[in-house]
PDB file of N, CA and C in Angstrom:
ATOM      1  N   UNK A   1     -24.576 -15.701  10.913  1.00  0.00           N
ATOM      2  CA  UNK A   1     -23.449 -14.804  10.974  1.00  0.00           C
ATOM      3  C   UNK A   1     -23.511 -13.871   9.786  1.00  0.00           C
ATOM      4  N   UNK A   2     -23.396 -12.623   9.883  1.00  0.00           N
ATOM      5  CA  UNK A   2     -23.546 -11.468   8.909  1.00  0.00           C
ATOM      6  C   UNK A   2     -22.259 -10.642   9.314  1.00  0.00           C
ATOM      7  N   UNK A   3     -21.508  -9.906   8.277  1.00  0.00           N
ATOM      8  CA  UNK A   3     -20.772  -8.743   8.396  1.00  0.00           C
ATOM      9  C   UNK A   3     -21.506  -7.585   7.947  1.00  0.00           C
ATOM     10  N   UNK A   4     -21.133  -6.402   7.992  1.00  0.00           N
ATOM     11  CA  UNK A   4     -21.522  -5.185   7.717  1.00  0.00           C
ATOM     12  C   UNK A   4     -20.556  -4.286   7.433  1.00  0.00           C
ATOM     13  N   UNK A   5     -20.438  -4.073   6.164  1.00  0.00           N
ATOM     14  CA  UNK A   5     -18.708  -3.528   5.676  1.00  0.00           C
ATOM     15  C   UNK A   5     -19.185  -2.099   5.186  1.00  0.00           C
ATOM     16  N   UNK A   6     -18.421  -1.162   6.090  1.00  0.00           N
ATOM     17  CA  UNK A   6     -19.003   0.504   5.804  1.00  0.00           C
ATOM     18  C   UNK A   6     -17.547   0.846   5.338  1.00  0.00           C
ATOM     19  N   UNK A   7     -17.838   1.818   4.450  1.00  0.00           N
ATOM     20  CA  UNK A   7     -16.846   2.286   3.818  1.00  0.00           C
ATOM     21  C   UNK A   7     -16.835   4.285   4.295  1.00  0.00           C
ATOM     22  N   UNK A   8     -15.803   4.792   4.715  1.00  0.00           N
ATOM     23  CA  UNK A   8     -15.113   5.944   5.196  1.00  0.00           C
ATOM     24  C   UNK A   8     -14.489   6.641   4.274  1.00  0.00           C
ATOM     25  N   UNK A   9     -13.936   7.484   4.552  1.00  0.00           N
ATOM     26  CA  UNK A   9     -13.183   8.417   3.861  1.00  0.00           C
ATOM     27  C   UNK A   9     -11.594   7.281   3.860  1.00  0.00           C
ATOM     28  N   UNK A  10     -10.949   7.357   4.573  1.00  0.00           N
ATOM     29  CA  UNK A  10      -9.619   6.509   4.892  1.00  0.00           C
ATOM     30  C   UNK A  10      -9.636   4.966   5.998  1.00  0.00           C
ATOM     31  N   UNK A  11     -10.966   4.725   6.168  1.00  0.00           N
ATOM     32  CA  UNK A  11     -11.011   3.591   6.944  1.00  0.00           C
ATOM     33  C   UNK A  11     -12.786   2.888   6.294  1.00  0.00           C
ATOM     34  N   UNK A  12     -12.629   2.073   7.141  1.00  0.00           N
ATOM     35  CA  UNK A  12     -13.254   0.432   6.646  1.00  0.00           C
ATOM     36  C   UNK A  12     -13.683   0.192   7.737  1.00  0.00           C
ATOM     37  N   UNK A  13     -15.247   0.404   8.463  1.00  0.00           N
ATOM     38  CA  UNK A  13     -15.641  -0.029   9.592  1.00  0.00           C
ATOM     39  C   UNK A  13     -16.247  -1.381   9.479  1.00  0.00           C
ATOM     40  N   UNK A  14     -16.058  -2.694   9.441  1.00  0.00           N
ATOM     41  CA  UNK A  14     -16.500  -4.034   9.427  1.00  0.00           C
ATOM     42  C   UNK A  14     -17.600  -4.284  11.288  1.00  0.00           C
ATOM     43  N   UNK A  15     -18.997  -4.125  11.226  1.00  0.00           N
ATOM     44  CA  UNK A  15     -19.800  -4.580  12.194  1.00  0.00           C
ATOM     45  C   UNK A  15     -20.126  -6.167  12.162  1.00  0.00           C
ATOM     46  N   UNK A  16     -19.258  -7.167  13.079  1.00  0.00           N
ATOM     47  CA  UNK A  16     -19.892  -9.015  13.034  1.00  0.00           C
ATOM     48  C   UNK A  16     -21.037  -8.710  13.866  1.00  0.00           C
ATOM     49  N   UNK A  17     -21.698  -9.678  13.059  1.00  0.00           N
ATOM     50  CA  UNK A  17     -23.007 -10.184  14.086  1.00  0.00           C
ATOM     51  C   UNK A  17     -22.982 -11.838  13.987  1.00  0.00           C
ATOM     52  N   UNK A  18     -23.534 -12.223  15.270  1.00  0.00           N
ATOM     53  CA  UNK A  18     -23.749 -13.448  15.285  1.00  0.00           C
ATOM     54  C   UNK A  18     -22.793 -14.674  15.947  1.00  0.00           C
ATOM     55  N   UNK A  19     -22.865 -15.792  15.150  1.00  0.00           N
ATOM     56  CA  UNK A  19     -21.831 -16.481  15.999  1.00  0.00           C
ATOM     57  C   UNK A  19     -20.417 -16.907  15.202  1.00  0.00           C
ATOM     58  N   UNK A  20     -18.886 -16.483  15.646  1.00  0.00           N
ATOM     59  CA  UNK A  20     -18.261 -16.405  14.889  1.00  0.00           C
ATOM     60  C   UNK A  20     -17.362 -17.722  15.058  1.00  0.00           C
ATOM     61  N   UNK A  21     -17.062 -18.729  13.944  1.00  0.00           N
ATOM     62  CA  UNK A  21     -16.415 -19.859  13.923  1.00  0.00           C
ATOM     63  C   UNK A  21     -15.768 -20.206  12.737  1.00  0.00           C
ATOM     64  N   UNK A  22     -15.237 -20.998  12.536  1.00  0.00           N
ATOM     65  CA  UNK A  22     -14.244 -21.485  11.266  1.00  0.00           C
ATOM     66  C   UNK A  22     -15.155 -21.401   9.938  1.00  0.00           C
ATOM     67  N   UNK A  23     -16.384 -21.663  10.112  1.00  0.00           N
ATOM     68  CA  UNK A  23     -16.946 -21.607   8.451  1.00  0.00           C
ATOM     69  C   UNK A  23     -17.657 -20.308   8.293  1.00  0.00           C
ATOM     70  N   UNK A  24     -18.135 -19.577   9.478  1.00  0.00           N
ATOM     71  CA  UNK A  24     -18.364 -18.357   9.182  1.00  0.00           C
ATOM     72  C   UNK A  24     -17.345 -17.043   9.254  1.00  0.00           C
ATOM     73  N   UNK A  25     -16.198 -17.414   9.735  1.00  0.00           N
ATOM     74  CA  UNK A  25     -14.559 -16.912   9.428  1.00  0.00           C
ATOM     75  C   UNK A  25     -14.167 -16.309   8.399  1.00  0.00           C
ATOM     76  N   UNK A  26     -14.486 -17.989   7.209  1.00  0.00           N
ATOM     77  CA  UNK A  26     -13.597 -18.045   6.287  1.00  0.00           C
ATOM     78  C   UNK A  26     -15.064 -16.875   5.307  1.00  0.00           C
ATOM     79  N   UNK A  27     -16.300 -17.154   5.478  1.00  0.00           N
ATOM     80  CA  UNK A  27     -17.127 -16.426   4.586  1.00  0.00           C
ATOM     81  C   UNK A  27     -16.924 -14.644   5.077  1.00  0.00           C
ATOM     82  N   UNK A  28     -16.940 -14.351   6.114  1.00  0.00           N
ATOM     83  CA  UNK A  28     -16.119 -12.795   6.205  1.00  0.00           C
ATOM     84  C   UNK A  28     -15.051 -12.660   6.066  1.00  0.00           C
ATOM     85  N   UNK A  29     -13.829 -13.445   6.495  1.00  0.00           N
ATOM     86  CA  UNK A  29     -12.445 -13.230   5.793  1.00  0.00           C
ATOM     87  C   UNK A  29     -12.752 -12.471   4.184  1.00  0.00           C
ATOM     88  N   UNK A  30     -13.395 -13.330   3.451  1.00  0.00           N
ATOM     89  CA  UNK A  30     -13.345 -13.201   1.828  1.00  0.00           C
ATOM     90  C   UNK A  30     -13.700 -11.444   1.774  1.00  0.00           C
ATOM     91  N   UNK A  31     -14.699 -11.114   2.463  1.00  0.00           N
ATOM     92  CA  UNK A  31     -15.421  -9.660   1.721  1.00  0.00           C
ATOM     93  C   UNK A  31     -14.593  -8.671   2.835  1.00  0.00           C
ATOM     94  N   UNK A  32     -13.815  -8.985   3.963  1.00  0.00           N
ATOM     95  CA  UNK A  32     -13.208  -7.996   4.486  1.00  0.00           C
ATOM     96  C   UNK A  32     -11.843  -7.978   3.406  1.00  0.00           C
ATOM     97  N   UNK A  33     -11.523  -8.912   3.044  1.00  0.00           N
ATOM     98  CA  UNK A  33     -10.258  -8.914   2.091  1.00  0.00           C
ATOM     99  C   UNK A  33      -9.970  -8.222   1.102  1.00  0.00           C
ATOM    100  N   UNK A  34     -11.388  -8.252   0.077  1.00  0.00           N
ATOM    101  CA  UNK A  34     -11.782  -7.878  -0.984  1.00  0.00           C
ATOM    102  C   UNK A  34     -12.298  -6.044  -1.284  1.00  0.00           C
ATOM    103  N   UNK A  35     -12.668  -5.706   0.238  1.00  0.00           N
ATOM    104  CA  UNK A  35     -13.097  -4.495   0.520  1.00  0.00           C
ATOM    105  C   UNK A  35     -11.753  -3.597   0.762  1.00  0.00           C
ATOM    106  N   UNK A  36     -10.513  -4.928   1.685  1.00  0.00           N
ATOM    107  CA  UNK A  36      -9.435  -3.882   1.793  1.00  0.00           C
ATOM    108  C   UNK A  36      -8.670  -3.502   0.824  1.00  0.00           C
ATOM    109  N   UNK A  37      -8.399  -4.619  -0.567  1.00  0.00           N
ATOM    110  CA  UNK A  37      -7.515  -4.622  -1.564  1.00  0.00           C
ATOM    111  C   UNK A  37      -8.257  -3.410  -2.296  1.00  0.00           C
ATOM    112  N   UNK A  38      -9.321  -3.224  -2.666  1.00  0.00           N
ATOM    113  CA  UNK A  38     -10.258  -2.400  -3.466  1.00  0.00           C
ATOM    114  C   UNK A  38      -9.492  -0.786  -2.863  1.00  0.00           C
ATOM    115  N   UNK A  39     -10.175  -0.559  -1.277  1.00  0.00           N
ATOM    116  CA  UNK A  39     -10.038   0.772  -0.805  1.00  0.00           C
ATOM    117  C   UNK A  39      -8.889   1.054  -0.026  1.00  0.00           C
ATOM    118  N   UNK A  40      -7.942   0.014  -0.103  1.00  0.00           N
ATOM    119  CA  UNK A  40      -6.375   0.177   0.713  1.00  0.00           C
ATOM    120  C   UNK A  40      -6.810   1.476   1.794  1.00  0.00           C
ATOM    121  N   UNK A  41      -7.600   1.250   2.571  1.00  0.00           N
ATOM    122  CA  UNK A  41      -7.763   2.063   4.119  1.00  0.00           C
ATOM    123  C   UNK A  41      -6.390   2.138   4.397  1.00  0.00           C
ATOM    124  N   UNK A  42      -6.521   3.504   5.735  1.00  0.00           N
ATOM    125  CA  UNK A  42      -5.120   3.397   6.248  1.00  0.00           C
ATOM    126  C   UNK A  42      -5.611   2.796   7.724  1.00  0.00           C
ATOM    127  N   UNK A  43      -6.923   2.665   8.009  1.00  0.00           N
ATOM    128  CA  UNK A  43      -7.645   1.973   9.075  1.00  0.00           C
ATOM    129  C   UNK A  43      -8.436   0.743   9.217  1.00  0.00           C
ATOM    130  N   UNK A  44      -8.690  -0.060   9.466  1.00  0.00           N
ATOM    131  CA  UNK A  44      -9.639  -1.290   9.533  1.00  0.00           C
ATOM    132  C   UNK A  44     -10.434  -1.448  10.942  1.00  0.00           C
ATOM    133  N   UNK A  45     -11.586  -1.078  11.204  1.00  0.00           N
ATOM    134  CA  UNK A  45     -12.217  -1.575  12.486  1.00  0.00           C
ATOM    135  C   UNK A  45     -13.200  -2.246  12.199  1.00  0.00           C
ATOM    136  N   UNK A  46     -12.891  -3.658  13.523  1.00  0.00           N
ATOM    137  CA  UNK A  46     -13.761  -4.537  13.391  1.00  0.00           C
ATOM    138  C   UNK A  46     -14.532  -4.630  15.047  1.00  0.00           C
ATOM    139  N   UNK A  47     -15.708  -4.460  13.990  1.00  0.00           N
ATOM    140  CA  UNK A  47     -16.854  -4.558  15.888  1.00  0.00           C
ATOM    141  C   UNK A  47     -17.354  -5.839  16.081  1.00  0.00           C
ATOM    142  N   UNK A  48     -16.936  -6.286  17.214  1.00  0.00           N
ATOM    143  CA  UNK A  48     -17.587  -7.317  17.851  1.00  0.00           C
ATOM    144  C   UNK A  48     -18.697  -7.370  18.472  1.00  0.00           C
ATOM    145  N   UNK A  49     -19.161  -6.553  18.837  1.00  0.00           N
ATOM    146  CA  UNK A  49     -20.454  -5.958  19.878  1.00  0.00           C
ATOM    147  C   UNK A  49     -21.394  -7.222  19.337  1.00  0.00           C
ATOM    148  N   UNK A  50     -21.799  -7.290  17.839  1.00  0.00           N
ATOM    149  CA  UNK A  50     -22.806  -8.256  17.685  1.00  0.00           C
ATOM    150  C   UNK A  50     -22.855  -9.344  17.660  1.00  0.00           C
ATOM    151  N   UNK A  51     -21.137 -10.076  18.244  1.00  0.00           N
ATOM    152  CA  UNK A  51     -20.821 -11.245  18.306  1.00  0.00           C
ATOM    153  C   UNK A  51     -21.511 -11.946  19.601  1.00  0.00           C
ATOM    154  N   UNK A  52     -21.959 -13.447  19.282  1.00  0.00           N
ATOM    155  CA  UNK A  52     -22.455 -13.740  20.632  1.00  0.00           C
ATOM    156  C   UNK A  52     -21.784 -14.699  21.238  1.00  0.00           C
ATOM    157  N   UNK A  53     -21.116 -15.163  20.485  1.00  0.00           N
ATOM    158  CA  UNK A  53     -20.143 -16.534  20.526  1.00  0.00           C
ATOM    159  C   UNK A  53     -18.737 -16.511  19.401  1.00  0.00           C
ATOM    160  N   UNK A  54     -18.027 -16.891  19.914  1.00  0.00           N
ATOM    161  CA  UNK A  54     -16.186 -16.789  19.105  1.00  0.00           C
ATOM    162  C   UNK A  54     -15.438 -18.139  19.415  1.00  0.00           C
ATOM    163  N   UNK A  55     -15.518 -18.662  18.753  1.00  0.00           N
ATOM    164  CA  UNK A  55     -13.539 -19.405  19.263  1.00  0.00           C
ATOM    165  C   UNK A  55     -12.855 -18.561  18.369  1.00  0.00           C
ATOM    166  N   UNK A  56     -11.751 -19.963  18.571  1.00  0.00           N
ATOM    167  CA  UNK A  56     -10.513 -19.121  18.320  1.00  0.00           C
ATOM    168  C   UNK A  56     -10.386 -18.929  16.982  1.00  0.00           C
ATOM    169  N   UNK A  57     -11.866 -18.934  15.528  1.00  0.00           N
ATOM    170  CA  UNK A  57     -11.487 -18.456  14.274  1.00  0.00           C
ATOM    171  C   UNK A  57     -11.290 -17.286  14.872  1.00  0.00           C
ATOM    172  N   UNK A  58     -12.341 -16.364  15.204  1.00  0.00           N
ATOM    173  CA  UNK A  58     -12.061 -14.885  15.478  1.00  0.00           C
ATOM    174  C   UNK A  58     -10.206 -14.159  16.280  1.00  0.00           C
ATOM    175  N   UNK A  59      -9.532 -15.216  16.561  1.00  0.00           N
ATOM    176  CA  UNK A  59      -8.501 -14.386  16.622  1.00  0.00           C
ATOM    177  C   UNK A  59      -7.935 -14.940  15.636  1.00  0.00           C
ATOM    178  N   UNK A  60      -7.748 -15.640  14.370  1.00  0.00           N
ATOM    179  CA  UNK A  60      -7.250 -15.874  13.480  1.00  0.00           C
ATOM    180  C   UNK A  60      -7.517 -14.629  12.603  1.00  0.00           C
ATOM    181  N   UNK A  61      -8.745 -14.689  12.489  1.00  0.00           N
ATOM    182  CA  UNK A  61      -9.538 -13.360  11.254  1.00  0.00           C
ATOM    183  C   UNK A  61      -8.790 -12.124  11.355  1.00  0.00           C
ATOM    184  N   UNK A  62      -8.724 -11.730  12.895  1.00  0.00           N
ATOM    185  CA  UNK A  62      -7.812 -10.665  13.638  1.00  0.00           C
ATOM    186  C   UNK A  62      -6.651 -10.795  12.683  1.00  0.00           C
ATOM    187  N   UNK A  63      -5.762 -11.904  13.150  1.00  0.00           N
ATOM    188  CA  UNK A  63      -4.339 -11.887  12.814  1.00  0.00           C
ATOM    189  C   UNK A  63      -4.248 -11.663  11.298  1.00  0.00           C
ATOM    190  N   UNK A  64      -5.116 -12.608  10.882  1.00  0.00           N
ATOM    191  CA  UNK A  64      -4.962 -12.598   9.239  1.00  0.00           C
ATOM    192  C   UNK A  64      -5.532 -11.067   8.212  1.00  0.00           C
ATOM    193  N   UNK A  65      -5.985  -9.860   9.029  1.00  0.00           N
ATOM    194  CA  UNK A  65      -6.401  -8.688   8.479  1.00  0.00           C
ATOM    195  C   UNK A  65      -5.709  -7.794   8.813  1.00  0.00           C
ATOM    196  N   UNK A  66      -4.744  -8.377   9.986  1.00  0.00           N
ATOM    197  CA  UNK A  66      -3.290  -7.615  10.834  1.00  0.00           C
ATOM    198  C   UNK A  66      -2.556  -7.363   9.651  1.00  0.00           C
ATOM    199  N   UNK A  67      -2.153  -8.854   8.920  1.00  0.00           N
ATOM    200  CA  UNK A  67      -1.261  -8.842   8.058  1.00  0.00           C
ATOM    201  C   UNK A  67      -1.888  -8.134   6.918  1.00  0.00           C
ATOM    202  N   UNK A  68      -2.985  -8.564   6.537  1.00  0.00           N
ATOM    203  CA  UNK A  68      -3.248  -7.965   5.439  1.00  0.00           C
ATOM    204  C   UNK A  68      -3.028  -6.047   4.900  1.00  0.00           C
ATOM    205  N   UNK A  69      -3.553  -5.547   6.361  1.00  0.00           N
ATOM    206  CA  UNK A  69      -3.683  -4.081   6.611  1.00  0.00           C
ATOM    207  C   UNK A  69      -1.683  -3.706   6.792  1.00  0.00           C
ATOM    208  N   UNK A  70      -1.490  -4.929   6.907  1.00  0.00           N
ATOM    209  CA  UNK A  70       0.268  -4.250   7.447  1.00  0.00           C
ATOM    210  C   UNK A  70       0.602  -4.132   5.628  1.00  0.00           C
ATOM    211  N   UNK A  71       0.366  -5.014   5.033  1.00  0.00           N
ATOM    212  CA  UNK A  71       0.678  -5.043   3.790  1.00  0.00           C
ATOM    213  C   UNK A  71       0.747  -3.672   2.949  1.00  0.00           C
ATOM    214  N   UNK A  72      -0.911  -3.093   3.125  1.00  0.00           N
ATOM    215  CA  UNK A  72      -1.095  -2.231   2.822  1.00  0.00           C
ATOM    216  C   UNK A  72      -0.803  -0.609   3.395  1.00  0.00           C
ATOM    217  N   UNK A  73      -0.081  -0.587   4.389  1.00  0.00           N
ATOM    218  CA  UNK A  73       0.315   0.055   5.270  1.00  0.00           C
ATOM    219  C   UNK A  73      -0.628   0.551   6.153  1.00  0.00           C
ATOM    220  N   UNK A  74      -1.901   0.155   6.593  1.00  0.00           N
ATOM    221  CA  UNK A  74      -2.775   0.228   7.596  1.00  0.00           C
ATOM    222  C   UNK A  74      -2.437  -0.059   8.664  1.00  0.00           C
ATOM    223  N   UNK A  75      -3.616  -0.186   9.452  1.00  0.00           N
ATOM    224  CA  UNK A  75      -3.811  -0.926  10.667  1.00  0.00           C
ATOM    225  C   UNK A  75      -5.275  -1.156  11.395  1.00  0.00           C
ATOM    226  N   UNK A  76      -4.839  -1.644  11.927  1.00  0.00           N
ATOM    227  CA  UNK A  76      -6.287  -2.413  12.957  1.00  0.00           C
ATOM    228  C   UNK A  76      -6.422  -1.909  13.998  1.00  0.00           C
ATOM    229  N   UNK A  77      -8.016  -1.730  14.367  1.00  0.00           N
ATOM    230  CA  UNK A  77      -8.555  -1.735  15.192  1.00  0.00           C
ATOM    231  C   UNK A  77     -10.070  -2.354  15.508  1.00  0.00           C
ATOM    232  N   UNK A  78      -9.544  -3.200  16.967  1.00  0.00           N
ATOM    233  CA  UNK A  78     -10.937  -3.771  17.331  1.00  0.00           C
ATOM    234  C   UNK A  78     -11.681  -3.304  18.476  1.00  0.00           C
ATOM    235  N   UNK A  79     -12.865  -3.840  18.259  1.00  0.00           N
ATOM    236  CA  UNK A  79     -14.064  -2.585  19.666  1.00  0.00           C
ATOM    237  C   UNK A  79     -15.034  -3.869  19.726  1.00  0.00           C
ATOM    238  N   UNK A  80     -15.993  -3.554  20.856  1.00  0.00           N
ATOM    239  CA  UNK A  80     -17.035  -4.442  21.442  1.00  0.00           C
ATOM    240  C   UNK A  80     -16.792  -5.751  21.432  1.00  0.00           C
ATOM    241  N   UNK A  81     -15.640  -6.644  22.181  1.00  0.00           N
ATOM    242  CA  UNK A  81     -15.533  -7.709  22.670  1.00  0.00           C
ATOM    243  C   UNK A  81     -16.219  -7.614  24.134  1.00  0.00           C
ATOM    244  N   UNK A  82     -16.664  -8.695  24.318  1.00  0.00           N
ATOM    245  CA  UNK A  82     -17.553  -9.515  25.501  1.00  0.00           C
ATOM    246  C   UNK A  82     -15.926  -9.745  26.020  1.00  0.00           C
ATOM    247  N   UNK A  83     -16.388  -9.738  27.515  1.00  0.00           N
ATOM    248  CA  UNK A  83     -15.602 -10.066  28.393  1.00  0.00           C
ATOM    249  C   UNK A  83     -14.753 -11.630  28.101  1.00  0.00           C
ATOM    250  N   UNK A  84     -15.471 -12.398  27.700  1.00  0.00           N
ATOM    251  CA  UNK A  84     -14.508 -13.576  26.968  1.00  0.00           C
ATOM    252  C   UNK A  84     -14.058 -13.488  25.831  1.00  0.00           C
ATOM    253  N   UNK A  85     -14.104 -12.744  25.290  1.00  0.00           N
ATOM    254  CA  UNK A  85     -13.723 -12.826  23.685  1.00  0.00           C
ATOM    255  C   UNK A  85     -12.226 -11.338  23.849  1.00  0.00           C
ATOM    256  N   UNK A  86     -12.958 -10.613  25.044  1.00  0.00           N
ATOM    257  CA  UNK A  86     -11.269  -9.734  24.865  1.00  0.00           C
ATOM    258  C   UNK A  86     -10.255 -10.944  26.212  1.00  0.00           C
ATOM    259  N   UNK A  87     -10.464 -11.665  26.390  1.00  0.00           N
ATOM    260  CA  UNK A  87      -9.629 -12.264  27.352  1.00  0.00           C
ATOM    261  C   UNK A  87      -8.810 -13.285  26.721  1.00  0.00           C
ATOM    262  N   UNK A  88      -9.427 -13.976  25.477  1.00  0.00           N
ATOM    263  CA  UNK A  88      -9.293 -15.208  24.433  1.00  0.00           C
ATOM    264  C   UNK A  88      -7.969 -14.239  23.635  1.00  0.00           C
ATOM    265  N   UNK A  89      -8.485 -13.040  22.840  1.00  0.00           N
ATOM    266  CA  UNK A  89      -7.789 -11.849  22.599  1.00  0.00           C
ATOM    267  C   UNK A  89      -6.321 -11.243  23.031  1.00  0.00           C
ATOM    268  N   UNK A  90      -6.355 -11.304  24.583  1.00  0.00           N
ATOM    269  CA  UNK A  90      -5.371 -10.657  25.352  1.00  0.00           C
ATOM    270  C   UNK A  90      -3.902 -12.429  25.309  1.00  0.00           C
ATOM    271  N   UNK A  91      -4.719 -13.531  26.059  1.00  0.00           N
ATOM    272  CA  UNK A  91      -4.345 -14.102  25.577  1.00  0.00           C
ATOM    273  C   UNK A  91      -3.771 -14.741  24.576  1.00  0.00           C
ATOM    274  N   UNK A  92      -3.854 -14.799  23.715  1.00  0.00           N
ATOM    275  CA  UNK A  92      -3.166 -14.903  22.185  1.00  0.00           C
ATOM    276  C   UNK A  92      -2.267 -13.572  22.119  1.00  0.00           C
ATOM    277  N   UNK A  93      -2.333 -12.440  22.431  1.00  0.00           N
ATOM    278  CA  UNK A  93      -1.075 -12.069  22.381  1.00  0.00           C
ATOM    279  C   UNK A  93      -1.670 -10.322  21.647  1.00  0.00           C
ATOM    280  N   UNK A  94      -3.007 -10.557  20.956  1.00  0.00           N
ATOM    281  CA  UNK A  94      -3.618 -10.028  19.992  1.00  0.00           C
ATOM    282  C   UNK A  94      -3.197  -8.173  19.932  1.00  0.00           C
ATOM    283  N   UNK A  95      -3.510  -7.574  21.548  1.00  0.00           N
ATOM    284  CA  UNK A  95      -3.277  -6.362  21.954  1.00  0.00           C
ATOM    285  C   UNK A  95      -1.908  -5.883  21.679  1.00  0.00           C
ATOM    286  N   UNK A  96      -0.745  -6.608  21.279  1.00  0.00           N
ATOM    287  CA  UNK A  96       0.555  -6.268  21.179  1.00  0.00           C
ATOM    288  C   UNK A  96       0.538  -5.741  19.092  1.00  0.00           C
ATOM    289  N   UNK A  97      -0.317  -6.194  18.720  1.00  0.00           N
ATOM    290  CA  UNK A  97      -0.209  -5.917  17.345  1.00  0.00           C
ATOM    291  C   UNK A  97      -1.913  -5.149  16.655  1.00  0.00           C
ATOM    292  N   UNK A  98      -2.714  -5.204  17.606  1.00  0.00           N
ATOM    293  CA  UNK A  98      -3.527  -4.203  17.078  1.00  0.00           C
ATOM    294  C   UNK A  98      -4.304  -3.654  18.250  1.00  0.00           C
ATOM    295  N   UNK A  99      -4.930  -2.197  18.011  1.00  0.00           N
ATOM    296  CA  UNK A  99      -5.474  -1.655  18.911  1.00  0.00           C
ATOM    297  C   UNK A  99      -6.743  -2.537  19.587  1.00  0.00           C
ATOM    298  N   UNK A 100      -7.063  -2.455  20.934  1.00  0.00           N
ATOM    299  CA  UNK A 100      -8.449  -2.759  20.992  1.00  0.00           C
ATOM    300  C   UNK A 100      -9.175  -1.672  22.293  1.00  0.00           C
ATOM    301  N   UNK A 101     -10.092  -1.269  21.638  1.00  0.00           N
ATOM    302  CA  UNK A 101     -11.021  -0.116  21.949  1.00  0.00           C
ATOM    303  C   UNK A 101     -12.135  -0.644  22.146  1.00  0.00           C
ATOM    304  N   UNK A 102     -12.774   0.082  23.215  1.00  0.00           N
ATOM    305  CA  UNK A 102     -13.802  -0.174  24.062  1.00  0.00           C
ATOM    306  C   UNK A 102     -14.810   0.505  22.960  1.00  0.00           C
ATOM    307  N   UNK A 103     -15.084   1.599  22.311  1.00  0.00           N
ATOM    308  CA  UNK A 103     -15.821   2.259  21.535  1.00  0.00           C
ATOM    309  C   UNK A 103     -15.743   2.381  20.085  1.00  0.00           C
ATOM    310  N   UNK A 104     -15.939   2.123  19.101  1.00  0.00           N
ATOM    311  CA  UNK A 104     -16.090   2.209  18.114  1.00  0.00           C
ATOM    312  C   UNK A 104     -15.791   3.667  17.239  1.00  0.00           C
ATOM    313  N   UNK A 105     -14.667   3.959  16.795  1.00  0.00           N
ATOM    314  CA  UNK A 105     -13.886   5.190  16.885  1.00  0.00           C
ATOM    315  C   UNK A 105     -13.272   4.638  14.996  1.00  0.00           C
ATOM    316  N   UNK A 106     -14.049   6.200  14.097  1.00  0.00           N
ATOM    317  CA  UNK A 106     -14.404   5.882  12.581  1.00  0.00           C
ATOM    318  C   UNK A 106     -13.231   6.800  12.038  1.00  0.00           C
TER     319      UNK A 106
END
């Protein structure tokens, strides 16, 4: 599991790769955290596209960068979920508190 944390003019594009679960969660939680407190974005997008596998850390990570970005007066947006991973997503409730986009939009 790898992140890829690009930095924007006013946003924070975060690319996952790999397989996303509770111990590889908590090791991207840390540097998406650390990237937002630093550059207080008014945007956060996180791509899933390179995800190949999720439970349910990945809608935690979601929720917990929801808050973080609300803190800072941002917001979220997510792109390239697999057909199970935006359904896991929709379920939990996720779409009512952050965008989710089919395309990757900087």
């Amino acid at each position: 599991m790898s992140a890829t944390i690009r930095y924007f003019e006013n946003s924070i594009l975060v690319n996952i790769d790999g397989e996303l679960d509770h111990h590889s969660a908590s090791l991207i939680r840390a540097g998406i955290d650390e990237a937002v407190i630093r550059c207080r974005p008014q945007k956060l997008t996180l791509d899933f596209s390179g995800v190949g596998f999720m439970d349910s850390s990945g809608v935690g990570l979601v929720m917990g960068r929801y808050k973080l970005m609300k803190a800072v007066s941002g917001e979220v947006e997510i792109t390239g979920l697999s057909p199970l991973a935006l359904k896991m997503m929709r379920l939990a409730g996720i779409e009512r508190i952050v965008s989710i986009k089919e395309n990757v939009s900087v």
